[in-house]
Structures are given as C-alpha cells and as structure tokens.
C-alpha atoms as a PDB file:
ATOM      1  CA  UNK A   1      -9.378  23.447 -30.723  1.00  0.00           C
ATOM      2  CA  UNK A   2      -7.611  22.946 -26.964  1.00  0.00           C
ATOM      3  CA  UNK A   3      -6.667  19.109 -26.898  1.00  0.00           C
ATOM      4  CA  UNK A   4      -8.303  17.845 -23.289  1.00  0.00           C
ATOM      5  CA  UNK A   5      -5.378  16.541 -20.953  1.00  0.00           C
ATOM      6  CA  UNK A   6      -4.661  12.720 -21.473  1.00  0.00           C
ATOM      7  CA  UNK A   7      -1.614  10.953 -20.110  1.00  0.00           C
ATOM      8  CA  UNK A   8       0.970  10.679 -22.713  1.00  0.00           C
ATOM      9  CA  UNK A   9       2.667   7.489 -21.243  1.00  0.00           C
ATOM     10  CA  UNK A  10       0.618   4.506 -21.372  1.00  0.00           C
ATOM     11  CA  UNK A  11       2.185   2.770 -18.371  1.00  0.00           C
ATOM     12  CA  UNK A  12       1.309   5.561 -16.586  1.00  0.00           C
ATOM     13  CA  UNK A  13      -2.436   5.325 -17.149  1.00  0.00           C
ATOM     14  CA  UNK A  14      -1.587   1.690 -16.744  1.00  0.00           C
ATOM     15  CA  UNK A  15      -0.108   1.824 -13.408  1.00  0.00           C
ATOM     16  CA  UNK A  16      -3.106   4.404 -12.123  1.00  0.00           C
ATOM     17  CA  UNK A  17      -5.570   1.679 -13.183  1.00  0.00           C
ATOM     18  CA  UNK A  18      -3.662  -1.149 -11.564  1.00  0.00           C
ATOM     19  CA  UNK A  19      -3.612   0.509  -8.418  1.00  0.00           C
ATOM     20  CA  UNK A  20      -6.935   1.461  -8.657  1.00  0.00           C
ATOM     21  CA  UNK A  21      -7.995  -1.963  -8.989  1.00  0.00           C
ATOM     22  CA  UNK A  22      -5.481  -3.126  -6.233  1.00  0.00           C
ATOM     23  CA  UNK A  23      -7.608  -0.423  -3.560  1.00  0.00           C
ATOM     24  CA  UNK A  24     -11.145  -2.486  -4.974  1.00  0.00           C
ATOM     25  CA  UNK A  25      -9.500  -5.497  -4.330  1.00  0.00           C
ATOM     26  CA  UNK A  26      -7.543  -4.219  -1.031  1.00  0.00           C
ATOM     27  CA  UNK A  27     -10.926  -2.817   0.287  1.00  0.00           C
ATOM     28  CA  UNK A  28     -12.873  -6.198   0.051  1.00  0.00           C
ATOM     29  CA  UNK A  29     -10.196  -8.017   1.242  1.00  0.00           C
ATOM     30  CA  UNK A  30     -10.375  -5.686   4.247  1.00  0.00           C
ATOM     31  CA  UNK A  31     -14.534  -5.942   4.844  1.00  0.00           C
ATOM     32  CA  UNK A  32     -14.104 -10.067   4.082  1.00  0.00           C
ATOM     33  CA  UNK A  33     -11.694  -9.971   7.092  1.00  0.00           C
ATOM     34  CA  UNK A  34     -14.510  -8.439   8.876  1.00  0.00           C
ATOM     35  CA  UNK A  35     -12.372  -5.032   9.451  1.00  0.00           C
ATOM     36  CA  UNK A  36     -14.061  -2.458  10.808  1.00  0.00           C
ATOM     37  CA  UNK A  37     -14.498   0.655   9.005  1.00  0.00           C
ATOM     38  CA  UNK A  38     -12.703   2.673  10.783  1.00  0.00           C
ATOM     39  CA  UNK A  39      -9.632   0.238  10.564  1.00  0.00           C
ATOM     40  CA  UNK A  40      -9.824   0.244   6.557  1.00  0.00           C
ATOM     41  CA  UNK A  41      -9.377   3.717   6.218  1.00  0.00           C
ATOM     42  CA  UNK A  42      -6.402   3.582   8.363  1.00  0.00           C
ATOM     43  CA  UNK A  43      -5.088   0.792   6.507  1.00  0.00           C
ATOM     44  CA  UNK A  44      -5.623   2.333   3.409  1.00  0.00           C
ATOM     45  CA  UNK A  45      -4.487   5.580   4.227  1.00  0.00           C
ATOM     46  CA  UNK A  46      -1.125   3.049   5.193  1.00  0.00           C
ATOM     47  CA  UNK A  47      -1.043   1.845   1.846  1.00  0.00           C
ATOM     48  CA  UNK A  48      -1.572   5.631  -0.179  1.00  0.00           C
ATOM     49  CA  UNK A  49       1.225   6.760   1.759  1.00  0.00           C
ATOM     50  CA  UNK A  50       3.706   3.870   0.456  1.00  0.00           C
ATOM     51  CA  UNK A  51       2.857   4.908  -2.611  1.00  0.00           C
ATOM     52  CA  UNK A  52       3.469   8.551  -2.052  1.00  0.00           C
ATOM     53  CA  UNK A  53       6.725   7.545  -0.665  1.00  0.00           C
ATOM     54  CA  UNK A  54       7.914   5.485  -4.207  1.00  0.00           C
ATOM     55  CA  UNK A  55       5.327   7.227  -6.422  1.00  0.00           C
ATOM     56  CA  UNK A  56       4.248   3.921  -8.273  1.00  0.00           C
ATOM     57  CA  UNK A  57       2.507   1.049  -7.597  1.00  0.00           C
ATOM     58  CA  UNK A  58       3.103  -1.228  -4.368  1.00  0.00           C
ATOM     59  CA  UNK A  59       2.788  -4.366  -6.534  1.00  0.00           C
ATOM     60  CA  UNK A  60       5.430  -3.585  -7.821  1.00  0.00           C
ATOM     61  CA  UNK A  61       7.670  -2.998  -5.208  1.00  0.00           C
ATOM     62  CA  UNK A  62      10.123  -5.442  -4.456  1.00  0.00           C
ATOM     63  CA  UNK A  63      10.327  -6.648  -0.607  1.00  0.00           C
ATOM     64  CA  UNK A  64      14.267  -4.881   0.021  1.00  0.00           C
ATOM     65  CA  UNK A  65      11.925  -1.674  -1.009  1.00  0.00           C
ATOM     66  CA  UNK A  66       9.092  -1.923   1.851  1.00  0.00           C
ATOM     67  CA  UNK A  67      11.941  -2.921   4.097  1.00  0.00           C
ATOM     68  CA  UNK A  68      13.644   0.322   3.854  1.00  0.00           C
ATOM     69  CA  UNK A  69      10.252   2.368   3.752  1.00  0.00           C
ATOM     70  CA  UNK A  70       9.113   0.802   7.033  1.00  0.00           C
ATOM     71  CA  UNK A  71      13.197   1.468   8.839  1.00  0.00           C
ATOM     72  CA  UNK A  72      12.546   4.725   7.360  1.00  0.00           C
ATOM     73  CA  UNK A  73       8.884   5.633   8.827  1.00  0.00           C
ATOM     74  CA  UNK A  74      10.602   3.981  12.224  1.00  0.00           C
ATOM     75  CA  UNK A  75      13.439   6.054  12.246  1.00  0.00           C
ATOM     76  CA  UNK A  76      11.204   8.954  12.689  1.00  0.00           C
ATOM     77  CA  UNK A  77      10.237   7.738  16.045  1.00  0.00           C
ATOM     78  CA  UNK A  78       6.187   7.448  15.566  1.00  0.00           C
ATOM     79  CA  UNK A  79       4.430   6.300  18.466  1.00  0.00           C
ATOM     80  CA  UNK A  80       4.802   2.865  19.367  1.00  0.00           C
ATOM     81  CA  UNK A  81       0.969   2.297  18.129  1.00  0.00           C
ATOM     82  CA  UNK A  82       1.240   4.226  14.987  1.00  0.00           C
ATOM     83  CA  UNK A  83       3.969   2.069  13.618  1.00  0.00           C
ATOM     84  CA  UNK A  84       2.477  -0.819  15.164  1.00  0.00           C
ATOM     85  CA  UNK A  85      -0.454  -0.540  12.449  1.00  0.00           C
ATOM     86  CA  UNK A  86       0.799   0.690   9.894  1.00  0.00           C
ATOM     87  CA  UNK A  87       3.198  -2.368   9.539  1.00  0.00           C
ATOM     88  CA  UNK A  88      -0.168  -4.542  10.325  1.00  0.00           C
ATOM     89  CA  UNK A  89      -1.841  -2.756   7.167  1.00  0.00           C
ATOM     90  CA  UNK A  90       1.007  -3.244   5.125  1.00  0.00           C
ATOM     91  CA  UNK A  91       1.615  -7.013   6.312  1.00  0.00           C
ATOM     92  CA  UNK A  92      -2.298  -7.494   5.169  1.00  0.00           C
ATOM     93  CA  UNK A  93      -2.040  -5.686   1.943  1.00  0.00           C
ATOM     94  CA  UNK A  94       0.847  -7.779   0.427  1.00  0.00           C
ATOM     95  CA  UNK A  95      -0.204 -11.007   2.061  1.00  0.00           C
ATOM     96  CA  UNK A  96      -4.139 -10.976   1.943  1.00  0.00           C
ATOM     97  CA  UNK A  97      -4.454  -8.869  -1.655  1.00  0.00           C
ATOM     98  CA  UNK A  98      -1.262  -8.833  -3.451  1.00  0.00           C
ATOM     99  CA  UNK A  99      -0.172 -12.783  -1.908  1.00  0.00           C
ATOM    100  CA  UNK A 100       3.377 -12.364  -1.462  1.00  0.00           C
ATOM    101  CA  UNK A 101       4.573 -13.970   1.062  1.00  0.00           C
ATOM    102  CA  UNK A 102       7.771 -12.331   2.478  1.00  0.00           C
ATOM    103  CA  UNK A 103      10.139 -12.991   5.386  1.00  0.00           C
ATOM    104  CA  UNK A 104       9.819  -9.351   6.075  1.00  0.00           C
ATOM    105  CA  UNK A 105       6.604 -10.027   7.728  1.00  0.00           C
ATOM    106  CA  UNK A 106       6.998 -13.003   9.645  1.00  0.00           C
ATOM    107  CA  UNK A 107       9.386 -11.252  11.797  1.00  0.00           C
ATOM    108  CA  UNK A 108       8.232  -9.892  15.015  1.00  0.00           C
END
C-alpha cells in the first residue's frame, strides 16, 4: 500500500500551521483597521514574500533579519511607492498582529 505524503518533521507542519494562523490573525487585524480590500491583499502579498525570502515563519524572525530584507528589496531600486507600502505592510504586520515593537519602524 503507497503511504500518502505527510511531513516528516514536526516543526515543519508546526511552522505551516503557525503561519497559517498568523495570515487569520493578520487578515482581521487588517479589516479591524478598516483596510480596504484591495490594500490587504497587497499587504499580504508583502508579508508571503518575506517569507519566501527566509522560507520560515516571520514570527520568528528577529528584527536585524527584516532590516536586511527591506535594504535588500531597496537596493533593487522599486518605485518609490512600491517600497513605500510594502514597508507600511510590514510595519503593521509586526506591530498590529505579531506586537513587536521595533526601532526599525519608528524610523522615517
């Protein structure tokens, strides 16, 4: 009998089900702010492409980490906007869902 494909790694399954519950919680968060729809999926589409970048989840990156992801996405010279709101959608993801409060956002 062909065994069906399960994760071998528990904190693998683990980490997929945190971050699914940190996009529930991350989505709320969003429509509580009174975001438009439009702006969540741009916002979340922000956050799925951190995680692409470190493959594993953003609460547990450390703030040094999203520093160097954000000089990074910079450095290859997006439109002024584009950054612009990505670094908004990040700002509200760690301070509105995950509640870290970090220098690197205060900073203008």
């Amino acid at each position: 009998m062909k065994q069906a494909n399960t994760p071998q790694n528990n904190s693998t399954s683990a980490s997929i089900t945190d971050i699914n519950s940190l996009k529930a919680q991350f989505l709320k968060d969003m429509e509580l702010a009174g975001l438009a729809s439009a702006s969540r999926r741009t916002y979340l589409d922000a956050v799925e492409q951190l995680i692409k970048y470190y493959w594993r989840s953003p609460a547990d990156l450390t703030e040094s980490q999203v520093n160097h992801y954000l000089l990074e996405r910079h450095r290859q010279n997006p439109a002024k906007g584009t950054f612009k709101v990505m670094r908004f959608a990040l700002r509200f993801f760690f301070q509105e869902t995950v509640g870290r409060d970090w220098h690197l956002f205060k900073k203008k």
